[in-house]
C-alpha atoms as a PDB file:
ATOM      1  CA  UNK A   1    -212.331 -47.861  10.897  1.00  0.00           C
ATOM      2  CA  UNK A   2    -210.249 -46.811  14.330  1.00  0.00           C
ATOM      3  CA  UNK A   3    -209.022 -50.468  14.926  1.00  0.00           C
ATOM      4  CA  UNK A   4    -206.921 -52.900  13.520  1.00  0.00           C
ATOM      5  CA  UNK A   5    -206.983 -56.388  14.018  1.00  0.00           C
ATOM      6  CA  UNK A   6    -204.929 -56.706  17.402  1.00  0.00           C
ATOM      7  CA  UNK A   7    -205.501 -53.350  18.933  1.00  0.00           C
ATOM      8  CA  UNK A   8    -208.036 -50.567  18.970  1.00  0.00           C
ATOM      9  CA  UNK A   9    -206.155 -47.214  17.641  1.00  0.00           C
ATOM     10  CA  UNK A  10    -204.496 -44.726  20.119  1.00  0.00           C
ATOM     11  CA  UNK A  11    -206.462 -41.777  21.262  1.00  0.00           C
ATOM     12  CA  UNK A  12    -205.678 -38.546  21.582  1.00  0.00           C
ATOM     13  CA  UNK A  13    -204.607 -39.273  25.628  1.00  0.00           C
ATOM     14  CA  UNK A  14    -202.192 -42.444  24.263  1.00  0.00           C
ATOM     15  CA  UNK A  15    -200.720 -40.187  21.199  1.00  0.00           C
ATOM     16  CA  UNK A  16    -199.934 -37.409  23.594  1.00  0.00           C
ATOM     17  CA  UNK A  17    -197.961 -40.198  25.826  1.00  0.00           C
ATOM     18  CA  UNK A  18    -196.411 -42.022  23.250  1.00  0.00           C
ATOM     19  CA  UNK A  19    -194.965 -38.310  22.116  1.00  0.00           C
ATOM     20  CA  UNK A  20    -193.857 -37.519  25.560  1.00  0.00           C
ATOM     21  CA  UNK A  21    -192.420 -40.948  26.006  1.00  0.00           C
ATOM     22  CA  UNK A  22    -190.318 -40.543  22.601  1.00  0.00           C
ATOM     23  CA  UNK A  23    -189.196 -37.269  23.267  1.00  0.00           C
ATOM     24  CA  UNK A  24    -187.626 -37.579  26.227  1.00  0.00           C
ATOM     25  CA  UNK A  25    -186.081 -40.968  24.725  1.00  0.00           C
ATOM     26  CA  UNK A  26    -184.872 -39.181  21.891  1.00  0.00           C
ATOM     27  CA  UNK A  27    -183.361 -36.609  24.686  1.00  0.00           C
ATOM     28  CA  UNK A  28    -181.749 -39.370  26.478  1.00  0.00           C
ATOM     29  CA  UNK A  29    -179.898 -41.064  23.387  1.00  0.00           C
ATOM     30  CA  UNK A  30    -178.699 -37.062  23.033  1.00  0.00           C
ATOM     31  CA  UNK A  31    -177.542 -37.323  26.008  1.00  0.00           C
ATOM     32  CA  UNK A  32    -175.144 -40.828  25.811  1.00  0.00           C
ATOM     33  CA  UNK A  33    -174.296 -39.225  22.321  1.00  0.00           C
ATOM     34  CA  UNK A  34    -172.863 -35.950  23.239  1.00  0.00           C
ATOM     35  CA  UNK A  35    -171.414 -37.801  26.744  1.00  0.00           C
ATOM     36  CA  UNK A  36    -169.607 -40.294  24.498  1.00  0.00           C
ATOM     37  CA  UNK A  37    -168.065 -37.923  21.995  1.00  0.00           C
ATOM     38  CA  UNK A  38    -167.191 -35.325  25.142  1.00  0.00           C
ATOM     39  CA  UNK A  39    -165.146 -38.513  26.727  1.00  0.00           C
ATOM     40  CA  UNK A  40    -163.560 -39.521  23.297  1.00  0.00           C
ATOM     41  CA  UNK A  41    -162.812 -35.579  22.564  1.00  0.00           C
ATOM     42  CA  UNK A  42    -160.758 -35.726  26.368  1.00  0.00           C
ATOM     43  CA  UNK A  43    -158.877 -38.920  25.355  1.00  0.00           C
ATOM     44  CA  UNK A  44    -157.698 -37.333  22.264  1.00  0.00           C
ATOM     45  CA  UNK A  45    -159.620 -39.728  19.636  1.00  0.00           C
ATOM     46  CA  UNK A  46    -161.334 -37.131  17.996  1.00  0.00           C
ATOM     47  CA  UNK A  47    -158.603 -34.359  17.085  1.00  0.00           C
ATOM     48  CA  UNK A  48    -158.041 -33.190  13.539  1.00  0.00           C
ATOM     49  CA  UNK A  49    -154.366 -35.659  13.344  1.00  0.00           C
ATOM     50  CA  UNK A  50    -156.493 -38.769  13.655  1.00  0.00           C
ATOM     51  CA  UNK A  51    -158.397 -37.649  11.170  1.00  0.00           C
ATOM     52  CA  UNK A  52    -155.651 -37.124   8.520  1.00  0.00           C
ATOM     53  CA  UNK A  53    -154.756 -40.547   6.903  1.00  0.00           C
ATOM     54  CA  UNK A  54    -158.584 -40.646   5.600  1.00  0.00           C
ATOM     55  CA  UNK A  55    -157.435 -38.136   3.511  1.00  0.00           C
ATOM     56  CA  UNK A  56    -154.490 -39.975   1.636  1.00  0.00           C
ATOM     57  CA  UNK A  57    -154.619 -42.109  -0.934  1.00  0.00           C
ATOM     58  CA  UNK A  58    -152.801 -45.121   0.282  1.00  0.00           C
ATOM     59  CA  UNK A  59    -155.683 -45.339   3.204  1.00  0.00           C
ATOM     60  CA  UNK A  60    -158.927 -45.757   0.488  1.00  0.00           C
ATOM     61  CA  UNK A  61    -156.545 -47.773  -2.075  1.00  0.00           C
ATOM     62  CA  UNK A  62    -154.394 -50.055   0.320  1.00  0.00           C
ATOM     63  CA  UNK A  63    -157.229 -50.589   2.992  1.00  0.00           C
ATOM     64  CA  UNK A  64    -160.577 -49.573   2.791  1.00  0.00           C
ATOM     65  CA  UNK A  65    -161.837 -49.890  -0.872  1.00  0.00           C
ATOM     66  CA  UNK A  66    -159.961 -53.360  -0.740  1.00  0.00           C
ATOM     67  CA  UNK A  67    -161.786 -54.033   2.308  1.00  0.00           C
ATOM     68  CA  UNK A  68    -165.020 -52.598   1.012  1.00  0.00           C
ATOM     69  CA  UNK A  69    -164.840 -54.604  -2.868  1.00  0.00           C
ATOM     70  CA  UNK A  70    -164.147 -58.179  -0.820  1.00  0.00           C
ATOM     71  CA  UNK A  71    -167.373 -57.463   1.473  1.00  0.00           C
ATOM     72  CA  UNK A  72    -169.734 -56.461  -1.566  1.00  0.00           C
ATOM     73  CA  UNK A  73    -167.662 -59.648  -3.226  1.00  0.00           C
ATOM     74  CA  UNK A  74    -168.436 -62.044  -0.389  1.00  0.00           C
ATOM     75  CA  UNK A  75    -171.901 -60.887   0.050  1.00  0.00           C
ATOM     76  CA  UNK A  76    -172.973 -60.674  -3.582  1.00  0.00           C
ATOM     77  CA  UNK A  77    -172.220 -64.306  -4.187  1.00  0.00           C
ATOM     78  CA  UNK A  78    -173.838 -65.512  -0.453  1.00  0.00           C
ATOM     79  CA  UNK A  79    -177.244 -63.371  -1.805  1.00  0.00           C
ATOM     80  CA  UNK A  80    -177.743 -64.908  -4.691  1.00  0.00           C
ATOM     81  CA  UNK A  81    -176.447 -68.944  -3.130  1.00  0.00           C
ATOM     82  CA  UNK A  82    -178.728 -68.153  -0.223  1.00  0.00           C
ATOM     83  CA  UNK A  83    -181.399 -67.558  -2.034  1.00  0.00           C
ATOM     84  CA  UNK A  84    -181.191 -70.594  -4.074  1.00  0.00           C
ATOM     85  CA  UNK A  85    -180.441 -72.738  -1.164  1.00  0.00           C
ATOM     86  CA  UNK A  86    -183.693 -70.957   0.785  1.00  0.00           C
ATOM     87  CA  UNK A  87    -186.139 -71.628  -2.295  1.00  0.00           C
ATOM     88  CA  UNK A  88    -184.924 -75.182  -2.776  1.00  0.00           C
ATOM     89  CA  UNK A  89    -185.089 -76.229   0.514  1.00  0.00           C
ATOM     90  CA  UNK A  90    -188.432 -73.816   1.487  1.00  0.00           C
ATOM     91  CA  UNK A  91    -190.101 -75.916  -1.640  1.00  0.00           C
ATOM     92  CA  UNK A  92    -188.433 -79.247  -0.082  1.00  0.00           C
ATOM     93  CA  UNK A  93    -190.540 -78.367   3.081  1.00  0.00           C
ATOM     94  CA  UNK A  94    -194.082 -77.914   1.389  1.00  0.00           C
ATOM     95  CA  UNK A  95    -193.080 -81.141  -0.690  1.00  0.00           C
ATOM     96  CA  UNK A  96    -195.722 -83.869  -0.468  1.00  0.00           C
ATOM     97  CA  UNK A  97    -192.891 -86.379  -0.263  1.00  0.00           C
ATOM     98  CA  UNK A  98    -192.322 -87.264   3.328  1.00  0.00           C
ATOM     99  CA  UNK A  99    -189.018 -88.347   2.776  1.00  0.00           C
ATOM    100  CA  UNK A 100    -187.986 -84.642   0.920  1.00  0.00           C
ATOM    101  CA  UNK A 101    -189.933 -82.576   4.083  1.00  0.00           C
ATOM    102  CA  UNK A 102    -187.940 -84.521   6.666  1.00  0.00           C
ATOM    103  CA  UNK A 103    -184.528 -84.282   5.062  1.00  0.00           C
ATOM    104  CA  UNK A 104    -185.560 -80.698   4.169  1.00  0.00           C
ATOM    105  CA  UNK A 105    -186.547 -80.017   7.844  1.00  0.00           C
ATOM    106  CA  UNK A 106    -183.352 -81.780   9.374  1.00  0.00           C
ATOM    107  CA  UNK A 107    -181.227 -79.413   7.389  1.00  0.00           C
ATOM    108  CA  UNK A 108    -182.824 -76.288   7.433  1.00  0.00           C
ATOM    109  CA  UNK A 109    -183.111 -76.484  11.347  1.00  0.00           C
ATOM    110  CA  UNK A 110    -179.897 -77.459  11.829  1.00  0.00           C
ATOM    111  CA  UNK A 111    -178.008 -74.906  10.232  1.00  0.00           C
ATOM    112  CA  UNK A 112    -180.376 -72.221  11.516  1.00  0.00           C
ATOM    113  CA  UNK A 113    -179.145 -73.311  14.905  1.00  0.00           C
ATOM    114  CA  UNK A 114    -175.609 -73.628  14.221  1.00  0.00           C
ATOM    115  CA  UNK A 115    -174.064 -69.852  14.977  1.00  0.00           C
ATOM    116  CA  UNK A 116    -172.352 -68.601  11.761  1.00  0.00           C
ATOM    117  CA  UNK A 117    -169.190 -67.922  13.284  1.00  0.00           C
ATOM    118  CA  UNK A 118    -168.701 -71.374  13.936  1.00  0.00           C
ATOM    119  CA  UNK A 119    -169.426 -72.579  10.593  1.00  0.00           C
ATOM    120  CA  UNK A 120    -167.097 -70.080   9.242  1.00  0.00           C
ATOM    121  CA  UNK A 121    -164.258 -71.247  11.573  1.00  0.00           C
ATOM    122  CA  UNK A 122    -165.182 -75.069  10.957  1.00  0.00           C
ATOM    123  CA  UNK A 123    -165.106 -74.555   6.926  1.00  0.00           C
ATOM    124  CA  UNK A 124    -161.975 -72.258   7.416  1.00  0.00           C
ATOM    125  CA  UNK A 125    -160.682 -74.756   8.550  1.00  0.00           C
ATOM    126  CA  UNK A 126    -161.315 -77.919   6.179  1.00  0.00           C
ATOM    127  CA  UNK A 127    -160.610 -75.565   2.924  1.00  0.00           C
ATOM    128  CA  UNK A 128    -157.451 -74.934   4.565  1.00  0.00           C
ATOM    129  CA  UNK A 129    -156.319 -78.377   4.723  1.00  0.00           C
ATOM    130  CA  UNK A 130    -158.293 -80.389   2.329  1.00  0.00           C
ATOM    131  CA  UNK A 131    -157.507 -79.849  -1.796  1.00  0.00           C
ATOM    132  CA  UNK A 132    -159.789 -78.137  -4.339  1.00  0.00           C
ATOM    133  CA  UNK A 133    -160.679 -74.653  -5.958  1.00  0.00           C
ATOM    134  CA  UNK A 134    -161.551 -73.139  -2.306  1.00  0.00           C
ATOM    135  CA  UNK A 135    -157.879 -74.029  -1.157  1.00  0.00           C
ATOM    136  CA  UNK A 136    -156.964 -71.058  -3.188  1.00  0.00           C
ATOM    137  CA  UNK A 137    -159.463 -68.264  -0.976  1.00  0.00           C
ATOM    138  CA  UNK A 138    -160.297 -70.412   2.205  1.00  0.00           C
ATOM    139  CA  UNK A 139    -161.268 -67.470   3.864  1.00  0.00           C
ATOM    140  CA  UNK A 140    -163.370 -66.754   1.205  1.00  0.00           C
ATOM    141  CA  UNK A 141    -165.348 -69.787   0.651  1.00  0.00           C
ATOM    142  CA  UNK A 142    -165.931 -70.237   4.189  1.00  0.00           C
ATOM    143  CA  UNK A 143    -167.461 -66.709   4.586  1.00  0.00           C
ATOM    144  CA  UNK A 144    -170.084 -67.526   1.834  1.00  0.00           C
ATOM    145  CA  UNK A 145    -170.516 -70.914   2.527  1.00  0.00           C
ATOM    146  CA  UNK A 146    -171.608 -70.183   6.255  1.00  0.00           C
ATOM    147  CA  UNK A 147    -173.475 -67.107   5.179  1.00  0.00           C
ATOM    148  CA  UNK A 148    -175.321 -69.589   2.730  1.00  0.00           C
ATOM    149  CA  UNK A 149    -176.367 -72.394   5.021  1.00  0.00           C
ATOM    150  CA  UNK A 150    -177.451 -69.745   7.829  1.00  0.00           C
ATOM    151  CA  UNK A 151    -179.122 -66.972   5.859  1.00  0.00           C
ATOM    152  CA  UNK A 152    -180.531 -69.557   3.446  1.00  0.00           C
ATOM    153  CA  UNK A 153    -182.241 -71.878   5.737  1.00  0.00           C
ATOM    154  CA  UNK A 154    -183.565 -68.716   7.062  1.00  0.00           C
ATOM    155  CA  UNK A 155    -184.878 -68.081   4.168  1.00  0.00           C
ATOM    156  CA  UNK A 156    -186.528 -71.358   3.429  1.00  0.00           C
ATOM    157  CA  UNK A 157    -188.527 -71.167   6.491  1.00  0.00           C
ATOM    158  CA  UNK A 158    -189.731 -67.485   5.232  1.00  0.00           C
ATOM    159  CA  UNK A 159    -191.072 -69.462   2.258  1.00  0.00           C
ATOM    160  CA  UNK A 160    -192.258 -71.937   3.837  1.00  0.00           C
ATOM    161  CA  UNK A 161    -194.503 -69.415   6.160  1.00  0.00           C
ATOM    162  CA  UNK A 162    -195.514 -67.735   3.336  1.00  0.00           C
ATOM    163  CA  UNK A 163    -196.781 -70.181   1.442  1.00  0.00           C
ATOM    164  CA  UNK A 164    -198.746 -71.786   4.222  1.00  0.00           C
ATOM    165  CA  UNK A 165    -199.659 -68.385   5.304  1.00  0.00           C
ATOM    166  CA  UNK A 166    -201.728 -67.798   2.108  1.00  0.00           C
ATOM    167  CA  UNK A 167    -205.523 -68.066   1.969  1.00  0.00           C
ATOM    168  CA  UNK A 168    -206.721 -71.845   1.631  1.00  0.00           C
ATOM    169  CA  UNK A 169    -208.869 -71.144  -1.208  1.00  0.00           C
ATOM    170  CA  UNK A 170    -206.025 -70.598  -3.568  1.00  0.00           C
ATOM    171  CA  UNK A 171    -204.571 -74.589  -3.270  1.00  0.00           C
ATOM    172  CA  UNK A 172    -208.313 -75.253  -4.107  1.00  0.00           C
ATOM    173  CA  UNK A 173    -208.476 -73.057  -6.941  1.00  0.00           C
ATOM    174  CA  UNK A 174    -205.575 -74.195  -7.922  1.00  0.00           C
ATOM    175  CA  UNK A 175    -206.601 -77.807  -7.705  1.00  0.00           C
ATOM    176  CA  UNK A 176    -209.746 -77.060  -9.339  1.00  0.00           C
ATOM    177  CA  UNK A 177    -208.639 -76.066 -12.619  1.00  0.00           C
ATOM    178  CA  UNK A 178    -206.844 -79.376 -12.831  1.00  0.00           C
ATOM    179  CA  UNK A 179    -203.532 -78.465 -11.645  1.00  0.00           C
ATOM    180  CA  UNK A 180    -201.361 -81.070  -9.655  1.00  0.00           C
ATOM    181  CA  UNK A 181    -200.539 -80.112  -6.050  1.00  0.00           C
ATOM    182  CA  UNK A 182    -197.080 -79.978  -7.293  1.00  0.00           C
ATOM    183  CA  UNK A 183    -198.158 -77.242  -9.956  1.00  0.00           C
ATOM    184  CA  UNK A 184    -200.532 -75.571  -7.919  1.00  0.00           C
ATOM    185  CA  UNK A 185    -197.652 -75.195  -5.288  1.00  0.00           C
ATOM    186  CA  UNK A 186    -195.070 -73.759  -7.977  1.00  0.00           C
ATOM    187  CA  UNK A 187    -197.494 -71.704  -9.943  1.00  0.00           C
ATOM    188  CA  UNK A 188    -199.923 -70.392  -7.709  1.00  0.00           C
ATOM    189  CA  UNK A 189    -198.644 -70.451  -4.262  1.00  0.00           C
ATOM    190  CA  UNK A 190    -194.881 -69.758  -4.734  1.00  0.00           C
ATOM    191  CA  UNK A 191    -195.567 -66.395  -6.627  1.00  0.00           C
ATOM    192  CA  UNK A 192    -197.831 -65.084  -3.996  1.00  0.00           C
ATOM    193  CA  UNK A 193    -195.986 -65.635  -1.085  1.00  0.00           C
ATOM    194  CA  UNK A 194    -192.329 -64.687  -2.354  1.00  0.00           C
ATOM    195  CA  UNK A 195    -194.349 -60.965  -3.212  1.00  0.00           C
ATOM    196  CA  UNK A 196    -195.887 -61.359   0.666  1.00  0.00           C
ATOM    197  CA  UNK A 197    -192.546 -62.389   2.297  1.00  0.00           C
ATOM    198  CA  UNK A 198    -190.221 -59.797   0.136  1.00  0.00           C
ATOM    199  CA  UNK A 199    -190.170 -57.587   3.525  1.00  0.00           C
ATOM    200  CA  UNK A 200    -188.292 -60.218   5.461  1.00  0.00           C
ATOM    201  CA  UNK A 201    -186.425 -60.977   2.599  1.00  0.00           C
ATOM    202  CA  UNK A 202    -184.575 -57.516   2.530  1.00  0.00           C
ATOM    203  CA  UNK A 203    -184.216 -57.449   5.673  1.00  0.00           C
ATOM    204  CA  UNK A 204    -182.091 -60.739   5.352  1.00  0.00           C
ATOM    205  CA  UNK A 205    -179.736 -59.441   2.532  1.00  0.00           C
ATOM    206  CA  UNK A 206    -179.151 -56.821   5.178  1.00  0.00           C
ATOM    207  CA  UNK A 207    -178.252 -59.623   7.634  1.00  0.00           C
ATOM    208  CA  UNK A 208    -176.101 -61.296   5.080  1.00  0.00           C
ATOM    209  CA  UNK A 209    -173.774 -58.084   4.251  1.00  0.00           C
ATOM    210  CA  UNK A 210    -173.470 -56.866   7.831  1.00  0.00           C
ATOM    211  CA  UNK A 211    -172.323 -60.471   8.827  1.00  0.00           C
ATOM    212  CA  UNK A 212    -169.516 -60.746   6.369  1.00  0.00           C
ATOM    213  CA  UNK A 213    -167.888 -58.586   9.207  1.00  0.00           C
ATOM    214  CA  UNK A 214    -167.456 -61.727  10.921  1.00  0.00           C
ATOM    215  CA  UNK A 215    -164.919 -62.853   8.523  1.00  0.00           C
ATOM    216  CA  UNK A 216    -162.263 -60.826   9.949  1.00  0.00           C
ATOM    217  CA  UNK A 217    -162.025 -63.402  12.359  1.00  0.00           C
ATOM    218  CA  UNK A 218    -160.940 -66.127  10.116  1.00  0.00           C
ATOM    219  CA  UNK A 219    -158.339 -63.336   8.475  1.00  0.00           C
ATOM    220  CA  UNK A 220    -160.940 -62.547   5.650  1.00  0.00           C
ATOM    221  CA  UNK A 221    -159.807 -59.338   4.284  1.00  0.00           C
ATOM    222  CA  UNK A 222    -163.435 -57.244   4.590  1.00  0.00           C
ATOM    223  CA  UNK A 223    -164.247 -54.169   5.195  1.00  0.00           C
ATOM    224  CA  UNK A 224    -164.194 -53.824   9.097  1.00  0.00           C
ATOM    225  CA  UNK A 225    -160.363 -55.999   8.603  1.00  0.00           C
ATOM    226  CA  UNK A 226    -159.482 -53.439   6.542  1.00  0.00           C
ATOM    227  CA  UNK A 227    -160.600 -50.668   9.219  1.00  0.00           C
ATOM    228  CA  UNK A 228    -158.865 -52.048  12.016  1.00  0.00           C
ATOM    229  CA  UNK A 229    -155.333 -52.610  10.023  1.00  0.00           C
ATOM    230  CA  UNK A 230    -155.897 -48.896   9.159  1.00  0.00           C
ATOM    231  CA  UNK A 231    -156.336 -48.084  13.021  1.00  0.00           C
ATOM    232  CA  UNK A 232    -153.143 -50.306  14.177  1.00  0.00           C
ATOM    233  CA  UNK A 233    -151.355 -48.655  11.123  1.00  0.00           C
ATOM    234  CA  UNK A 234    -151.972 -45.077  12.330  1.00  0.00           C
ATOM    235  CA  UNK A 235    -153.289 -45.463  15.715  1.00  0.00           C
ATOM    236  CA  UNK A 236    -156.658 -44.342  15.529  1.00  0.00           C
ATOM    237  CA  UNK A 237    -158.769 -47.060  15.806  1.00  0.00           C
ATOM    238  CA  UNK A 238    -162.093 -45.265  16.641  1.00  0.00           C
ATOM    239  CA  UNK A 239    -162.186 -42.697  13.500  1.00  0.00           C
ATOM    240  CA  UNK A 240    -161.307 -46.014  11.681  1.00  0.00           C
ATOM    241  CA  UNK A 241    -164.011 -47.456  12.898  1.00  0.00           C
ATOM    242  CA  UNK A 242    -166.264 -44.730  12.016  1.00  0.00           C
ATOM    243  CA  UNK A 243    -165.562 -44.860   8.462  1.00  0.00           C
ATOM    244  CA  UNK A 244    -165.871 -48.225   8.145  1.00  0.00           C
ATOM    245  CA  UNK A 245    -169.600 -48.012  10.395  1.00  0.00           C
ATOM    246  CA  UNK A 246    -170.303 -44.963   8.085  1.00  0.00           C
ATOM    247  CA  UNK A 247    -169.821 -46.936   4.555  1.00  0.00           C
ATOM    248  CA  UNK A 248    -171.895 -50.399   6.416  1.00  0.00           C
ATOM    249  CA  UNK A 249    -174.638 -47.566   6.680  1.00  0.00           C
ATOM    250  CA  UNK A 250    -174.478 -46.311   3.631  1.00  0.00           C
ATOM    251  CA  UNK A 251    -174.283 -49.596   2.086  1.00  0.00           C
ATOM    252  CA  UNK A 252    -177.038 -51.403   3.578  1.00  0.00           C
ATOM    253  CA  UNK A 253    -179.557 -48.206   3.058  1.00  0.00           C
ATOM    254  CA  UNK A 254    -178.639 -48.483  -0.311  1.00  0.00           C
ATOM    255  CA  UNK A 255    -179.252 -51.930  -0.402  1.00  0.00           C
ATOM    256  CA  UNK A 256    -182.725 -51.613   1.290  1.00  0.00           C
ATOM    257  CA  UNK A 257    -183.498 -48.413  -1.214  1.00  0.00           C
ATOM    258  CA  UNK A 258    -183.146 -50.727  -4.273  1.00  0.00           C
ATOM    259  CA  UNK A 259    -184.712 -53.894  -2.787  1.00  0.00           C
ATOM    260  CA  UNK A 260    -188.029 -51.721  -1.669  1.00  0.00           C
ATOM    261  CA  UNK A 261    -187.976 -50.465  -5.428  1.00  0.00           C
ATOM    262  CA  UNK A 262    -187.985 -54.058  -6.732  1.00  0.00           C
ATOM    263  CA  UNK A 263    -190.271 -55.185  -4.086  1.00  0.00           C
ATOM    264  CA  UNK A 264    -192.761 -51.978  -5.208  1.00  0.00           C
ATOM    265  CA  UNK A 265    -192.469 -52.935  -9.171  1.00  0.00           C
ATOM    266  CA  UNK A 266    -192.472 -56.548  -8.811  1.00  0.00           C
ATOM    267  CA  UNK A 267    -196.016 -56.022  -6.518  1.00  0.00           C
ATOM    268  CA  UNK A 268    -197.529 -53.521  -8.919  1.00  0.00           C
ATOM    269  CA  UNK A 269    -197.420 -56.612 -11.652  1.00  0.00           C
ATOM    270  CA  UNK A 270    -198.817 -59.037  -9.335  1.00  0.00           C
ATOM    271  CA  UNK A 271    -202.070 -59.478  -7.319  1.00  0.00           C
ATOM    272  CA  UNK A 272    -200.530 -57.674  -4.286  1.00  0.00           C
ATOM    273  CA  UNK A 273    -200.063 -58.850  -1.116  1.00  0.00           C
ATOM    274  CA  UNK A 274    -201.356 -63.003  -0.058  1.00  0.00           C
ATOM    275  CA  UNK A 275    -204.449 -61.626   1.699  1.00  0.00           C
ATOM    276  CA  UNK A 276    -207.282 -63.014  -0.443  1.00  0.00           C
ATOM    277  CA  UNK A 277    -207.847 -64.245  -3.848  1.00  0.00           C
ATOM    278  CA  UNK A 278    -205.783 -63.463  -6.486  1.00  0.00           C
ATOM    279  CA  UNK A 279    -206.771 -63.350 -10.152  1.00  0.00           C
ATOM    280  CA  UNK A 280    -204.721 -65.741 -12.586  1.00  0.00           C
ATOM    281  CA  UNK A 281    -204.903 -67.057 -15.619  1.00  0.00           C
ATOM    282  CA  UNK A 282    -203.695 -70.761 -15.618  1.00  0.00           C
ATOM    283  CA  UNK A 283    -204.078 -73.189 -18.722  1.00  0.00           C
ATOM    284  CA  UNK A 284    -205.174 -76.569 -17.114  1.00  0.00           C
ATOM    285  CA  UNK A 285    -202.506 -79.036 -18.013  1.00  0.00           C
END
């Protein structure tokens, strides 16, 4: 078929413009690019002796692996609490409690209002003066513990969508085989959408490890921290800065590489995407 479901394909007339269009867009980012690194290269940013610390020691042990082990730290620990905290509170939502779906609303669109840089300041701040493990790291806890509340009520909404994005006929299978809602929800919804929604999922851990740059603000030793001590240290904040955007890109593709593989295996075992019926196998309990 030529069409999808919102528009009718491109013809050979629209394919030809969109070409055009992107070429001379790809000509124009060119364009900033070399303009940019031709006004750096006059202001002296760009010469071989700015270059030079990257290739000590003391800059990759002192700094920037330091930097780079307390981002991958920070946003190892929010993935996997985010995720908990989205699946808990995404199942809270579809609950047929009305009590657990309001409390489960109220908190899910609260903290995806509140920015995350002010819940890492506001936590910074009460680990730092109230008693407990996290007095030892505020910085720390308050990175993940903002990261979790954002990026997981983010999450919950995704499941939340994707459950109530599936096909209608798969609660009434469910139902129909004798399963509770409750059961139908956690056996034969749940898996279905978390395999539909895996997409936005990955593109959230992204979201959660680029944000732990934010920490520098509350003196969280991270990666892009670490980059700018290196620049005040030596005076060359943009190469700095370049490394640290270099290993963030290298980092996150990496990140998306492994989570596409996972999201690939994990659909090849399943029925595939929540577009229609699914086959299963459930006992009647």
């Amino acid at each position: 078929m030529s069409s999808t479901i919102l528009f009718d394909a491109p013809g050979p007339r629209t394919r030809r413009r969109i070409a055009i269009v992107n070429a001379v867009g790809a000509l124009v980012v060119l364009g900033v690019l070399a303009w940019v690194i031709w006004g750096l290269t006059g202001k002296g940013q760009l010469t071989a002796a700015k270059w030079n610390p990257f290739l000590t020691e003391s800059v990759w042990v002192d700094y920037l692996l330091v930097g780079l082990w307390n981002t991958l730290r920070a946003a190892a620990v929010s993935i996997v609490t985010a995720n908990v905290f989205g699946l808990l509170f995404g199942l809270g939502r579809l609950s047929q409690i009305g009590a657990v779906r309001a409390v489960s609303g109220i908190v899910v669109e609260f903290f995806r209002a509140v920015p995350v840089l002010i819940m890492m300041i506001f936590f910074y701040f009460v680990f730092s003066f109230t008693e407990g493990l996290w007095s030892s790291a505020p910085p720390f806890y308050a990175v993940v513990v903002a990261l979790t509340l954002y990026n997981g009520s983010v999450i919950a909404e995704l499941v939340r969508s994707g459950v109530n994005n599936l096909p209608s006929g798969q609660r009434e299978a469910g139902l129909a085989i004798g399963l509770t809602p409750a059961k139908t929800l956690r056996l034969v919804e749940l898996p279905q959408a978390l395999i539909a929604m895996l997409p936005s999922m990955i593109s959230q851990l992204v979201v959660i490890l680029k944000d732990t740059a934010l920490g520098y603000i509350i003196t969280y030793n991270e990666l892009l921290r670490a980059a700018r001590l290196v620049g005040s240290t030596f005076a060359n904040y943009v190469p700095a800065l370049i490394v640290a955007a270099a290993m963030f890109i290298v980092i996150n593709y990496t990140l998306t590489w492994v989570a596409e593989r996972v999201a690939r295996r994990l659909s090849s075992r399943t029925a595939g995407k929540a577009v229609g019926p699914a086959a299963m196998d459930i006992e009647p309990e």
